[in-house]
Protein backbone atom coordinates (compact mmCIF):
# COMPACT_ATOMS: atom_id res chain seq x y z
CA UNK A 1 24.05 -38.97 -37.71
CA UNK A 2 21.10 -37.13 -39.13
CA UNK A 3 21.22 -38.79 -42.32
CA UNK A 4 20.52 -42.52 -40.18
CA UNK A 5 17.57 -40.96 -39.01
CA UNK A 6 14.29 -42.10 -39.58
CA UNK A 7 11.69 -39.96 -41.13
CA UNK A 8 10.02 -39.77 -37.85
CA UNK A 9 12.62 -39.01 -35.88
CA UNK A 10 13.26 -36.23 -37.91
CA UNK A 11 9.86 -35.05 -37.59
CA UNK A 12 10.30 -35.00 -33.90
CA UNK A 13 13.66 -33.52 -33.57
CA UNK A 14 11.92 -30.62 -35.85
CA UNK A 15 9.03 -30.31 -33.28
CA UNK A 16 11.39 -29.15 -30.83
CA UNK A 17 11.77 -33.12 -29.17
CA UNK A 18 14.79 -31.88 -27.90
CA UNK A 19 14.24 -29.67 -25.31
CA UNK A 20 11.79 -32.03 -24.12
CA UNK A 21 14.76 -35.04 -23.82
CA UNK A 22 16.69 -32.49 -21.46
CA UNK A 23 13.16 -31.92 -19.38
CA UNK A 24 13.16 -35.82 -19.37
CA UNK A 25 16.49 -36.53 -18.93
CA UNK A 26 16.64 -34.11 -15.73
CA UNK A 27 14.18 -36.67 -14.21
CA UNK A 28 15.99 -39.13 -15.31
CA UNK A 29 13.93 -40.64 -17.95
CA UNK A 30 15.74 -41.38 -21.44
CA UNK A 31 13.36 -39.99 -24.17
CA UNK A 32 14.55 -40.35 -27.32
CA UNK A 33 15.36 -44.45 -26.22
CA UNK A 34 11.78 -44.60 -25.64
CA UNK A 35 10.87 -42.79 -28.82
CA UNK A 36 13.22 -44.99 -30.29
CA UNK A 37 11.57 -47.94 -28.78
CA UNK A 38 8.01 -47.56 -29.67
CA UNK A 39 8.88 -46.05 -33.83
CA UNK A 40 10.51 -50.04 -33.51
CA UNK A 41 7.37 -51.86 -32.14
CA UNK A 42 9.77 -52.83 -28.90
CA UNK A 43 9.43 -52.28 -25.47
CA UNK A 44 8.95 -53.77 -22.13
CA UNK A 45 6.57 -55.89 -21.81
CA UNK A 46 3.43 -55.38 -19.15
CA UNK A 47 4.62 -58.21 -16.93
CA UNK A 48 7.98 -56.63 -16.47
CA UNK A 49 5.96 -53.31 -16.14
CA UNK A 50 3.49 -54.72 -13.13
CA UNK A 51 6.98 -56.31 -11.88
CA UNK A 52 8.61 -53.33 -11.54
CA UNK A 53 5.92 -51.63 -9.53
CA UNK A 54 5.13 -54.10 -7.51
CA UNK A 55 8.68 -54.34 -6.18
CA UNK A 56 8.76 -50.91 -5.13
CA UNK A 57 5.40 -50.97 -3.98
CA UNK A 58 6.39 -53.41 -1.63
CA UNK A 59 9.43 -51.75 -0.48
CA UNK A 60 7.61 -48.91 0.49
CA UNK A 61 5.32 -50.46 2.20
CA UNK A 62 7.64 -52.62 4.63
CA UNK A 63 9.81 -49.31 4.88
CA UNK A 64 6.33 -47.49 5.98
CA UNK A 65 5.03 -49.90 7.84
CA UNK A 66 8.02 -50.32 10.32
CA UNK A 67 8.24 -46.61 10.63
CA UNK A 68 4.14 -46.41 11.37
CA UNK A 69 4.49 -48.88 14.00
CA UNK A 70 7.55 -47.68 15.24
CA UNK A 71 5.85 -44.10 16.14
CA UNK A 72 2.95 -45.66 17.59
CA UNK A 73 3.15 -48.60 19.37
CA UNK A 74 4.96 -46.80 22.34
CA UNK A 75 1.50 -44.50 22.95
CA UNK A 76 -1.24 -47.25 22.06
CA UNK A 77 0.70 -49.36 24.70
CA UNK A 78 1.30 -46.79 27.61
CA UNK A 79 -2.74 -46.22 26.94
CA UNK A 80 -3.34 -49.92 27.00
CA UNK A 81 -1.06 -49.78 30.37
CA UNK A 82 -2.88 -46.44 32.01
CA UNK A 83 -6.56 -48.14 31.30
CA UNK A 84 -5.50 -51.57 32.71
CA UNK A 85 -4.19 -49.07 35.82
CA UNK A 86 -7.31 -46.78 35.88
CA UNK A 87 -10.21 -49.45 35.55
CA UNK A 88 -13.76 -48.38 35.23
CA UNK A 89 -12.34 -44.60 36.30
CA UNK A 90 -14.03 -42.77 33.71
CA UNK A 91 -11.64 -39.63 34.64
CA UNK A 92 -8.93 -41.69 33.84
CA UNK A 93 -9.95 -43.37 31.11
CA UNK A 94 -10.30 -39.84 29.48
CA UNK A 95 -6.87 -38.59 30.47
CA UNK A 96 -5.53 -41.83 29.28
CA UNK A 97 -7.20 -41.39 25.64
CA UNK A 98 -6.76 -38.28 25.09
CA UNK A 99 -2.56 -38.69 25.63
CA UNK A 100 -2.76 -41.94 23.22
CA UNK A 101 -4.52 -39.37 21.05
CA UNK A 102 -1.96 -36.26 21.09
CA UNK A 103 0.86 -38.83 20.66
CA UNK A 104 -0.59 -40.22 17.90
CA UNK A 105 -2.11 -36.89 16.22
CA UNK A 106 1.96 -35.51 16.33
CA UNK A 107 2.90 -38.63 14.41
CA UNK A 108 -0.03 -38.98 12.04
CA UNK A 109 0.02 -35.07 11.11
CA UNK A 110 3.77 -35.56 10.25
CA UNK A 111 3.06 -37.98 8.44
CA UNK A 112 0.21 -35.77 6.81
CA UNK A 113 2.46 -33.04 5.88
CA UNK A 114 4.89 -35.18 4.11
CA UNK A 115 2.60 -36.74 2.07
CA UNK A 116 0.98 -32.91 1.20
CA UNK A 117 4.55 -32.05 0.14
CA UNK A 118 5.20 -35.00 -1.76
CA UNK A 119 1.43 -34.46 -3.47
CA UNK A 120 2.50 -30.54 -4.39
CA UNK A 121 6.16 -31.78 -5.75
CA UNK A 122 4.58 -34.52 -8.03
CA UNK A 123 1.91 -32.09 -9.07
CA UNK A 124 4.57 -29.80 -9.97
CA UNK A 125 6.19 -32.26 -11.74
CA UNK A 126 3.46 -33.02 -14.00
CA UNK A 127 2.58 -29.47 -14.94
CA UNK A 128 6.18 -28.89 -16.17
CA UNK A 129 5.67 -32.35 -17.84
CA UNK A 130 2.56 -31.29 -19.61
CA UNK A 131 4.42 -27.66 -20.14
CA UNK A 132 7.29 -29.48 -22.08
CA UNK A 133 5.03 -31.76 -23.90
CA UNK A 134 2.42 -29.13 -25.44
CA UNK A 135 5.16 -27.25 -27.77
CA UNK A 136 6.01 -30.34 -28.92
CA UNK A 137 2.57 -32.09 -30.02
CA UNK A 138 1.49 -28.63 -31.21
CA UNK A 139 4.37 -28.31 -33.61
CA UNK A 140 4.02 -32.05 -34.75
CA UNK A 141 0.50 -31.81 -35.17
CA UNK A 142 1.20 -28.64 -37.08
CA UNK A 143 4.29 -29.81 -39.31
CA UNK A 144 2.50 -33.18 -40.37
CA UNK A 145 -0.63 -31.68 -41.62
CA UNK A 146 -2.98 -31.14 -38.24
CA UNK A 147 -3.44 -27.72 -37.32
CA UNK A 148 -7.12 -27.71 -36.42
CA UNK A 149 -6.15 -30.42 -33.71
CA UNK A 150 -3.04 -28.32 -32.91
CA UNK A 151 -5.01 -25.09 -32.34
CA UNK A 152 -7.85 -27.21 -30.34
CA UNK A 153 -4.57 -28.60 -28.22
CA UNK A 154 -3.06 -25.40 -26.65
CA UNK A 155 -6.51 -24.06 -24.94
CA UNK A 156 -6.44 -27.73 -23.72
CA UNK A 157 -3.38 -27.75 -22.45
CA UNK A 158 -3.85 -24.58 -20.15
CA UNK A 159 -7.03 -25.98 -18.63
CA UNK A 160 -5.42 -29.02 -17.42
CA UNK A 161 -2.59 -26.73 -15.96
CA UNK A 162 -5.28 -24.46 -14.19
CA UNK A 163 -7.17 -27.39 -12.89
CA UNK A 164 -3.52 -28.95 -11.39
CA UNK A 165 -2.51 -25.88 -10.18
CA UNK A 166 -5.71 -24.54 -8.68
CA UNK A 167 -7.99 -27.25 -8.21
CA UNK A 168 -6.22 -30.15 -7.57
CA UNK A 169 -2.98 -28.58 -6.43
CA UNK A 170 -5.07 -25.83 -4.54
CA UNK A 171 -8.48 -26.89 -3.73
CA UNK A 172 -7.94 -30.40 -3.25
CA UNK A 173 -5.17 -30.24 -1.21
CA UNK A 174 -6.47 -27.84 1.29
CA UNK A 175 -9.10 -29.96 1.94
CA UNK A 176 -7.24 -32.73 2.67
CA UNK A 177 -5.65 -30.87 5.73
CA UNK A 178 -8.62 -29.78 6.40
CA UNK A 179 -10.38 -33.55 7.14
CA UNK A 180 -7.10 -33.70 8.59
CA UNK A 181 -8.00 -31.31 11.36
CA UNK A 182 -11.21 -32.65 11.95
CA UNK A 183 -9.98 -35.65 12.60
CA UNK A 184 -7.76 -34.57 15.25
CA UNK A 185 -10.36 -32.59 16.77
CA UNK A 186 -12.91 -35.00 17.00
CA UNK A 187 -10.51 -37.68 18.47
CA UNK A 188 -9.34 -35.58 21.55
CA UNK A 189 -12.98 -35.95 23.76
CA UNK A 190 -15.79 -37.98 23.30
CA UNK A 191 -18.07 -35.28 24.42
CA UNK A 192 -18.85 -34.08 20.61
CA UNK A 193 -18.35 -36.05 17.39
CA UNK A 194 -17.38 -34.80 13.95
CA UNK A 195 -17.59 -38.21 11.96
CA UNK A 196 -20.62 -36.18 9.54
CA UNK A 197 -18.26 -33.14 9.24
CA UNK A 198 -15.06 -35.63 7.93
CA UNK A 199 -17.10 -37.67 5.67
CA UNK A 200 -19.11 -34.21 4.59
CA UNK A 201 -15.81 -33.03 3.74
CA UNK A 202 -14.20 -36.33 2.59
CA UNK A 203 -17.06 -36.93 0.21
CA UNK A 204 -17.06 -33.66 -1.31
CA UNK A 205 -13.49 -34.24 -2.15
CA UNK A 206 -14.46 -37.27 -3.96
CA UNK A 207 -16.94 -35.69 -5.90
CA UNK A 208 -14.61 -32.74 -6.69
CA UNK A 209 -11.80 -34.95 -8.19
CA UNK A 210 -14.73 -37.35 -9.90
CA UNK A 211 -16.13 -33.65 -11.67
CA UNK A 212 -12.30 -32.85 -12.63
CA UNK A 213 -12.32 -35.98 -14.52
CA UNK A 214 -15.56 -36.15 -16.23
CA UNK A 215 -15.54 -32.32 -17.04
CA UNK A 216 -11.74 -32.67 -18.58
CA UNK A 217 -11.99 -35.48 -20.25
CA UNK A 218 -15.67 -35.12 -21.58
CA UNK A 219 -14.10 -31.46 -22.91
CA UNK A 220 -11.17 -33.32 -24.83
CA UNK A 221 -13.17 -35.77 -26.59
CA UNK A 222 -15.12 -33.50 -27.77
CA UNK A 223 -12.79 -31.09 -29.10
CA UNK A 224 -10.22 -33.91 -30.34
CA UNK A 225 -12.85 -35.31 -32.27
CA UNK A 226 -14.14 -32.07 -34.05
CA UNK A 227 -10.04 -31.39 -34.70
CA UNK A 228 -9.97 -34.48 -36.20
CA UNK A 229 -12.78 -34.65 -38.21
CA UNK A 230 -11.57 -31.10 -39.70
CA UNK A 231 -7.61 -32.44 -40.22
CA UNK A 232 -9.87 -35.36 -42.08
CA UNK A 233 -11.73 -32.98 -44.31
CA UNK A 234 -8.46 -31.06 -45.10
CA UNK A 235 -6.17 -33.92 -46.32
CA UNK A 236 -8.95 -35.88 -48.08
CA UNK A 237 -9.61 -31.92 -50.48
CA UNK A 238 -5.92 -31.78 -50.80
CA UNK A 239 -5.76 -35.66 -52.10
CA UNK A 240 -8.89 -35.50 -54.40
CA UNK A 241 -7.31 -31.80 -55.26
CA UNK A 242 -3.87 -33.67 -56.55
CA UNK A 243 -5.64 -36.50 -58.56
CA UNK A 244 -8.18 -33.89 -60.43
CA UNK A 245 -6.63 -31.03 -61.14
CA UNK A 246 -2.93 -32.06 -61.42
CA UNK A 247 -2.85 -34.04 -64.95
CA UNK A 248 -0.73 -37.57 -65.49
CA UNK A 249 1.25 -37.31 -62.44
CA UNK A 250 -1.88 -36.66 -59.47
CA UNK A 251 -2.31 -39.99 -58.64
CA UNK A 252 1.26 -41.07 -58.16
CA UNK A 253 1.64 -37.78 -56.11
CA UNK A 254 -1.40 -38.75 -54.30
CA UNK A 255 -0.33 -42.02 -53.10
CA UNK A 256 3.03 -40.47 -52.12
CA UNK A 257 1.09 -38.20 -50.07
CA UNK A 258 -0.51 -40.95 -48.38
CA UNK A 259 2.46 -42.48 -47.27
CA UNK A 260 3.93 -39.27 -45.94
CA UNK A 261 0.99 -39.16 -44.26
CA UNK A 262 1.11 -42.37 -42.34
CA UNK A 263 4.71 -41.55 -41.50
CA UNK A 264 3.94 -38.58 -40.08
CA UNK A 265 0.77 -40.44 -38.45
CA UNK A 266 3.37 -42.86 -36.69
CA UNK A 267 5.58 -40.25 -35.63
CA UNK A 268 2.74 -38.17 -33.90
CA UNK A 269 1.65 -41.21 -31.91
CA UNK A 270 4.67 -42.00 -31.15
CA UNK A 271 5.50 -38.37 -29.53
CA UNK A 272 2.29 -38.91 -27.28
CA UNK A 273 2.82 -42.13 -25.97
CA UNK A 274 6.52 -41.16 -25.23
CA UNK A 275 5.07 -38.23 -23.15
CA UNK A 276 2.80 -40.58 -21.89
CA UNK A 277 5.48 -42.36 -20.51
CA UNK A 278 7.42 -39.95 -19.26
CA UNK A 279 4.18 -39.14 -17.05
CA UNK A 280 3.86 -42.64 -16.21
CA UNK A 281 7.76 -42.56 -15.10
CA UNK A 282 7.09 -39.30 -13.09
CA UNK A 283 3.91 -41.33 -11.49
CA UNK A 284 6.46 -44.14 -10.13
CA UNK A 285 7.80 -43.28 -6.88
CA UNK A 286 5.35 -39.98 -5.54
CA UNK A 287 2.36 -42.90 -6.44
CA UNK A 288 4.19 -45.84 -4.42
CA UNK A 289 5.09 -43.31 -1.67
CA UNK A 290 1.86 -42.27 -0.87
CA UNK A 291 0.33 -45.95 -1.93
CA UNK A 292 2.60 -47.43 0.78
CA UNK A 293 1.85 -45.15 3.46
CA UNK A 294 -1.90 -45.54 3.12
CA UNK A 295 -1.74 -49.05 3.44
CA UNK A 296 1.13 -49.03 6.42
CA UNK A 297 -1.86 -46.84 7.98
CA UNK A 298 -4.24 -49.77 7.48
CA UNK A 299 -2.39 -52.42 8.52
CA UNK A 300 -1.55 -50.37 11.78
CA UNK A 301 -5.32 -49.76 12.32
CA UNK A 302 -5.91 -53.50 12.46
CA UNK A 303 -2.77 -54.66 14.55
CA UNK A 304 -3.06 -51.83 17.05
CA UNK A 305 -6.98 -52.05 17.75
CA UNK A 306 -6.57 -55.33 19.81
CA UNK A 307 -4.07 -53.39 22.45
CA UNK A 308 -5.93 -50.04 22.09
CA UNK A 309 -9.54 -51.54 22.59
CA UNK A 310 -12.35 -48.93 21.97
CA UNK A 311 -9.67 -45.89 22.40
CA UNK A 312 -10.36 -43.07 19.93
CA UNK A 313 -6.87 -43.37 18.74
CA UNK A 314 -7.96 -46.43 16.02
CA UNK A 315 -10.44 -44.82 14.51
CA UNK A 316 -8.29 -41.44 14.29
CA UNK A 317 -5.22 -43.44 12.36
CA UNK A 318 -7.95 -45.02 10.17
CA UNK A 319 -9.47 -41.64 9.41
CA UNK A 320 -5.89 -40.61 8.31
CA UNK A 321 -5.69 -43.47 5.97
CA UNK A 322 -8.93 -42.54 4.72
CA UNK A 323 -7.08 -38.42 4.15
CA UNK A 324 -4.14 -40.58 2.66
CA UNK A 325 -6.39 -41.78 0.11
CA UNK A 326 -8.06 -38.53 -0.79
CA UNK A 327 -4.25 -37.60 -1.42
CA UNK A 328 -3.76 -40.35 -3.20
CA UNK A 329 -6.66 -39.92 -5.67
CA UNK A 330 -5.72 -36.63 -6.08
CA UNK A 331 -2.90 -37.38 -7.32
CA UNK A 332 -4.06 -40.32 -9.70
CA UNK A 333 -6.85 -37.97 -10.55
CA UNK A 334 -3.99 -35.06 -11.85
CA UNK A 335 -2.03 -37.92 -13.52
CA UNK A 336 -4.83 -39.10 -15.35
CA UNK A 337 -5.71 -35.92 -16.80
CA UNK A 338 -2.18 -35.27 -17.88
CA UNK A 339 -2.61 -38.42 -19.32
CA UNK A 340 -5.65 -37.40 -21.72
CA UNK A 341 -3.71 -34.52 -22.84
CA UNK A 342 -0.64 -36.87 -23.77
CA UNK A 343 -1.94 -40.14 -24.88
CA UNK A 344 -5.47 -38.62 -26.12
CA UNK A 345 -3.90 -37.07 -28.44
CA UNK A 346 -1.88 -39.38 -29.97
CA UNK A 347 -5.00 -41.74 -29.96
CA UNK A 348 -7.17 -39.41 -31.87
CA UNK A 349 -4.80 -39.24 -34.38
């Protein structure tokens, strides 16, 4: 079987691809197929790609969007029911409110908590994802004639794990639950309002995930191009070494060389993008979980605010959607910067 290999696949089985196809294949994700795949030029094509997601974005969302309406419909309409009973009582329109509210908050905060659990197993996911991948690209990078961009490529890869784990993973998330808290608290009386303290909060999440990004990603490009430039400068010496100083033979060993080279070129590409899409793969269902319940939220919002009227409850499910989508882009945001690390690579080289 090895001797049907392909040069590149042997490069990658040397890099330690293995181990990574049993990471893979535990989340059920075929690796070496889709190594396979792109060494061939094949693949799926992006219409069968958007296809895919959209079906299962729109399962989700039906699936979330019965549930969401399931959960609340009973208390919008008992506090449509107690303010048709209660008038212009301003008592009673209180007491009526604030139980829509409470009913609602128990829902929406479930609702919360399973998306923050879903958010910490994905980000989970995609540090052991990047923690599988590094060994790999290192040692390719490093068997086919890279190792400035290998050494650059390890400090890399523990900075995006540090800014999953703490500031995504840690930071991010907490305040998420925070807004999420706010929002309950400012729905339950209209005596006081917190709307500047939720989008205080809310925008400095936005900011923090929009820094993570820029920071990262301004970092990698700027060490994978000095990397590159110095795996550049080594293998042109070594080529103009061979042609000068070894005698009749240097330039036929030179263009051998060069062909080695843009084997092992391919294969290193073709290592990222298959990590890439193992991310991407990871991304699938976490991504459309979370993308369906924001916009079950939404829809909700807008169907419910005709039998609810000016009852706090509206604006507290749409400030939920609006925490949904702080998890959301946290998660996109993590993704994406796994995503540099993966598919930057392979770019740059």
């Amino acid at each position: 079987m090895a001797l049907a290999e392909s040069p590149e696949e042997r490069i990658a089985r040397a890099a330690g691809f293995d181990a990574l196809a049993r990471y893979a294949g535990d989340a059920g994700f075929d690796a070496w197929d889709a190594l396979r795949t792109l060494l061939k030029g094949e693949g799926e094509s992006p219409s069968q790609v958007v296809a895919t997601w959209s079906e299962a974005l729109r399962a989700g969302l039906r699936e979330a969007l019965i549930k969401t309406l399931r959960a609340m419909l009973p208390p919008v309409a008992l506090c449509a029911g107690l303010r048709l009973i209660f008038g212009k009582n301003a008592a009673g329109l209180g007491m009526a409110d604030l139980l829509c509210a409470l009913c609602c908050a128990v829902t929406l905060a479930t609702q919360a908590a399973a998306a923050r659990e879903t958010a910490s197993a994905f980000l989970s996911a995609l540090d052991g994802a990047a923690s599988a991948l590094t060994p790999v690209l290192v040692s390719a990078l490093t068997l086919t004639g890279a190792p400035v961009t290998a050494s650059i490529l390890t400090p890399l890869a523990a900075e995006c794990a540090a800014l999953i784990d703490h500031v995504l993973g840690g930071l991010g998330l907490d305040l998420c639950a925070t807004a999420c808290a706010v929002a309950v608290a400012g729905s339950l009386t209209r005596r006081f309002s917190l709307d500047r303290l939720f989008r205080l909060i809310a925008g400095g999440t936005r900011w923090l995930l929009g820094i993570t990004v820029f920071l990262f990603g301004g970092l990698m490009s700027v060490r994978g191009l000095m990397g590159a430039a110095g795996d550049t400068a080594a293998a042109r010496t070594a080529k103009l070494a061979l042609e000068n100083l070894v005698p009749i033979i240097g330039g036929e060993l030179s263009g051998v060389s060069g062909s080695l080279a843009a084997s092992a070129g391919m294969a290193r590409r073709a290592l990222g993008f298959t990590g890439a899409l193992l991310i991407a793969h990871l991304c699938l269902e976490p991504m459309m979980k979370l993308a369906s319940t924001l916009m079950s939220l939404r829809v909700a919002a807008a169907l419910l605010e005709p039998l609810a009227g000016d009852a706090p409850v509206v604006v507290l499910i749409g400030r939920f959607a609006d925490v949904q989508a702080l998890v959301l882009a946290l998660c996109a945001c993590a993704a994406l910067v796994t995503l540099l690390l993966a598919g930057g690579c392979a770019a740059l080289l």
